[in-house]
Each structure stands twice: as structure tokens, then as C-alpha cells.
Protein backbone atom coordinates (compact mmCIF):
# COMPACT_ATOMS: atom_id res chain seq x y z
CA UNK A 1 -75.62 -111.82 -64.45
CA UNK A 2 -74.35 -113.50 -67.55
CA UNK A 3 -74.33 -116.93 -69.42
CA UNK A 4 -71.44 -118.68 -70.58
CA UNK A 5 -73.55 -121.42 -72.19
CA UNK A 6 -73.28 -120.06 -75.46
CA UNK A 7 -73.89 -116.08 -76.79
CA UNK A 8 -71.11 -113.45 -75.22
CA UNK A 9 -69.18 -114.95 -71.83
CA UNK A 10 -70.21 -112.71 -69.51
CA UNK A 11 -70.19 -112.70 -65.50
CA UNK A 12 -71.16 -115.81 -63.86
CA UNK A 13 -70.92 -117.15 -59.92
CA UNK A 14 -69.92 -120.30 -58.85
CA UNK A 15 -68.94 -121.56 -55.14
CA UNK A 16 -67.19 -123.72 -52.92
CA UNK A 17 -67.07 -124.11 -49.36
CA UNK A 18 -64.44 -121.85 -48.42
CA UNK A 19 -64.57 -119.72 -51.66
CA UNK A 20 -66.39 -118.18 -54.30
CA UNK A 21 -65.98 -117.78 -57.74
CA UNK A 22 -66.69 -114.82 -59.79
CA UNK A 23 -66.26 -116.23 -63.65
CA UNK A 24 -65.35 -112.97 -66.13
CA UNK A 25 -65.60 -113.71 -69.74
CA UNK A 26 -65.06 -111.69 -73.27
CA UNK A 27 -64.08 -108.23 -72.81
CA UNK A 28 -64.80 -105.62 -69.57
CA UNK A 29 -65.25 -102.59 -70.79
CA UNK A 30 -67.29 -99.38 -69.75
CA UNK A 31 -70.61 -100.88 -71.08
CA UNK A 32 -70.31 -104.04 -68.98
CA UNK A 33 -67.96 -103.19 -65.76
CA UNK A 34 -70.86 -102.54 -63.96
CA UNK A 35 -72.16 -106.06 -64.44
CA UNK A 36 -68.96 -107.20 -62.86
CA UNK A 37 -68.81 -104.46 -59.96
CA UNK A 38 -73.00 -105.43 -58.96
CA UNK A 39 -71.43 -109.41 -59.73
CA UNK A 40 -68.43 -108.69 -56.98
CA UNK A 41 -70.63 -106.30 -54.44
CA UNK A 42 -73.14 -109.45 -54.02
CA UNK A 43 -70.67 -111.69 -53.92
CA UNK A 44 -68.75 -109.97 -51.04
CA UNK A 45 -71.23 -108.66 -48.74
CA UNK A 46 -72.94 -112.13 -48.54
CA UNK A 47 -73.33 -112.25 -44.51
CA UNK A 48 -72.44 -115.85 -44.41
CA UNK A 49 -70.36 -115.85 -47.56
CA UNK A 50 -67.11 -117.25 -47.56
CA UNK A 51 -64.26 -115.03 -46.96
CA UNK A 52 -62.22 -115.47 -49.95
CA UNK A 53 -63.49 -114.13 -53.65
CA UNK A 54 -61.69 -115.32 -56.35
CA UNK A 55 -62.47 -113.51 -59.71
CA UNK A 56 -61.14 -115.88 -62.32
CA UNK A 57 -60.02 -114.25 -65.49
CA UNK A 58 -59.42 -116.98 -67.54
CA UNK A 59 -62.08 -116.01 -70.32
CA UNK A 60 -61.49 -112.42 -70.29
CA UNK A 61 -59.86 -111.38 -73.23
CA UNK A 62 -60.16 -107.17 -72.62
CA UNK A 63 -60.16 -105.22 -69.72
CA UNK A 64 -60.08 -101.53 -69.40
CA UNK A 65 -59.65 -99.08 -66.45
CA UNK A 66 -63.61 -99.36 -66.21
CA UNK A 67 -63.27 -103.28 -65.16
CA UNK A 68 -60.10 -102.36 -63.48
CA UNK A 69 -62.04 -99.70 -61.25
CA UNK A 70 -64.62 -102.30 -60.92
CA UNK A 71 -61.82 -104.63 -59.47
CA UNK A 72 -60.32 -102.44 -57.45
CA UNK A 73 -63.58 -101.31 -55.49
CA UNK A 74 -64.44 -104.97 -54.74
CA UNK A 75 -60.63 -104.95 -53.30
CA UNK A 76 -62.02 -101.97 -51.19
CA UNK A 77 -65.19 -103.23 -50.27
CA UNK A 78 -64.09 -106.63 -49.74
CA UNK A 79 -61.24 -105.16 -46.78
CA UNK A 80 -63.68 -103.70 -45.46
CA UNK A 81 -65.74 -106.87 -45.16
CA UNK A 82 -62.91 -108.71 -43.73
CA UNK A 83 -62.44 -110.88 -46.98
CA UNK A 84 -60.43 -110.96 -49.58
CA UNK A 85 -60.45 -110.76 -53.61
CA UNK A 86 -57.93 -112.96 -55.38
CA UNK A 87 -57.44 -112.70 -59.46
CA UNK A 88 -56.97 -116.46 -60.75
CA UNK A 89 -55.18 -116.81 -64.76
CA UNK A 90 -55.33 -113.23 -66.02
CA UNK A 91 -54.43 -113.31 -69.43
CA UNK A 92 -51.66 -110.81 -71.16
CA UNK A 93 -53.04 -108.46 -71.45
CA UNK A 94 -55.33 -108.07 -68.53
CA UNK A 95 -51.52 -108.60 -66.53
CA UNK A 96 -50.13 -105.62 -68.51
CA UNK A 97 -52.63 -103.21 -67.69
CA UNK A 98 -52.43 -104.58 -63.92
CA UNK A 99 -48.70 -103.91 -64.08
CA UNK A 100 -49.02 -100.60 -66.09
CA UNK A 101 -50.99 -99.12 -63.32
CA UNK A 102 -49.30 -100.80 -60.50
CA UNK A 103 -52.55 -102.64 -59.24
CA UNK A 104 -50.68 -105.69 -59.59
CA UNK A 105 -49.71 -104.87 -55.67
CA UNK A 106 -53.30 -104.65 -55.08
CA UNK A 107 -54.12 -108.36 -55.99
CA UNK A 108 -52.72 -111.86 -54.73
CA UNK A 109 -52.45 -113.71 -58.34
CA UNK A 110 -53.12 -117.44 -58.89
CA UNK A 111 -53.20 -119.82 -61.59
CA UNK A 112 -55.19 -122.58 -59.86
């Protein structure tokens, strides 16, 4: 999984009763998106896991199409699940690429 106490942010898992958090920190790229996609798979096919999945994005200062395809599986997988994946603070440039490829449809958006 990752630690973000200290070294390279990396993926992390934190929950609440009626949500769970998937932390993303540093950069995505092809070397680590599979790190998030095994982070998000677990996360969503939890049988009694709640039925939203927030991936916050705060930390994440790179993302390429390999996180983005990571992202946009869990979307898949969670649907078909019955739960859904919500992207909390993207930064910049995470939102650019989101809007360059027109996922940006794909994902409900929050800040909080």
C-alpha cells in the first residue's frame, strides 16, 4: 500500500462510516498506477464496504493516462458494484488532464 509518514506519499486507505477514503500522493505514473488500481479494486469490492469511494487527490502532484486508466476502471468496477468513486481536490494539473480527455464527465468532483 503506501506510507505517507515520511519517504514518497504513496496510496493509503482511510474510512468512515458511510465512505472510504483512498489517499493518492506524489506522482501516478506507469510504475505505480497499479498500486492505486489493486488500492481502488480492494477498496470497492469490500462486501460490506460502504458504497461511496472517495479517492482524494490532494497530494498528487502527477498523473498520467496510466493513473487515469487506473481511475477510470475503479469507475467501471465500482458501477458495477453498485457504488460509486468520487475524486476529492485534484490539483491543476491532475484537472487538466481530466478535462483534456473528457473524463471529467466520468467523475463527481469535491473539495471537501
Amino acid at each position: 500500500m503506501g506510507d505517507h509518514e515520511g519517504g514518497e506519499p504513496g496510496v493509503w486507505v482511510s474510512s468512515g462510516d458511510e465512505w472510504l477514503v483512498v489517499h493518492v500522493g506524489g506522482e501516478m505514473d506507469i510504475d505505480r498506477a497499479p498500486m492505486l488500481a489493486d488500492a481502488l479494486l480492494t477498496a470497492i469490492t469490500q462486501s460490506d464496504g460502504p458504497r461511496e469511494i472517495v479517492v482524494d487527490l490532494a497530494e498528487l502532484s502527477f498523473c498520467d493516462s496510466a493513473g487515469l486508466n487506473a481511475l477510470i476502471q475503479a469507475r467501471r468496477t465500482a458501477a458495477e458494484h453498485g457504488k460509486r468513486v468520487t475524486l476529492r481536490s485534484p490539483q491543476s494539473q491532475v484537472v487538466r488532464l481530466l478535462k483534456m480527455t473528457g473524463a471529467d464527465a466520468l467523475f463527481p468532483l469535491t473539495d471537501t
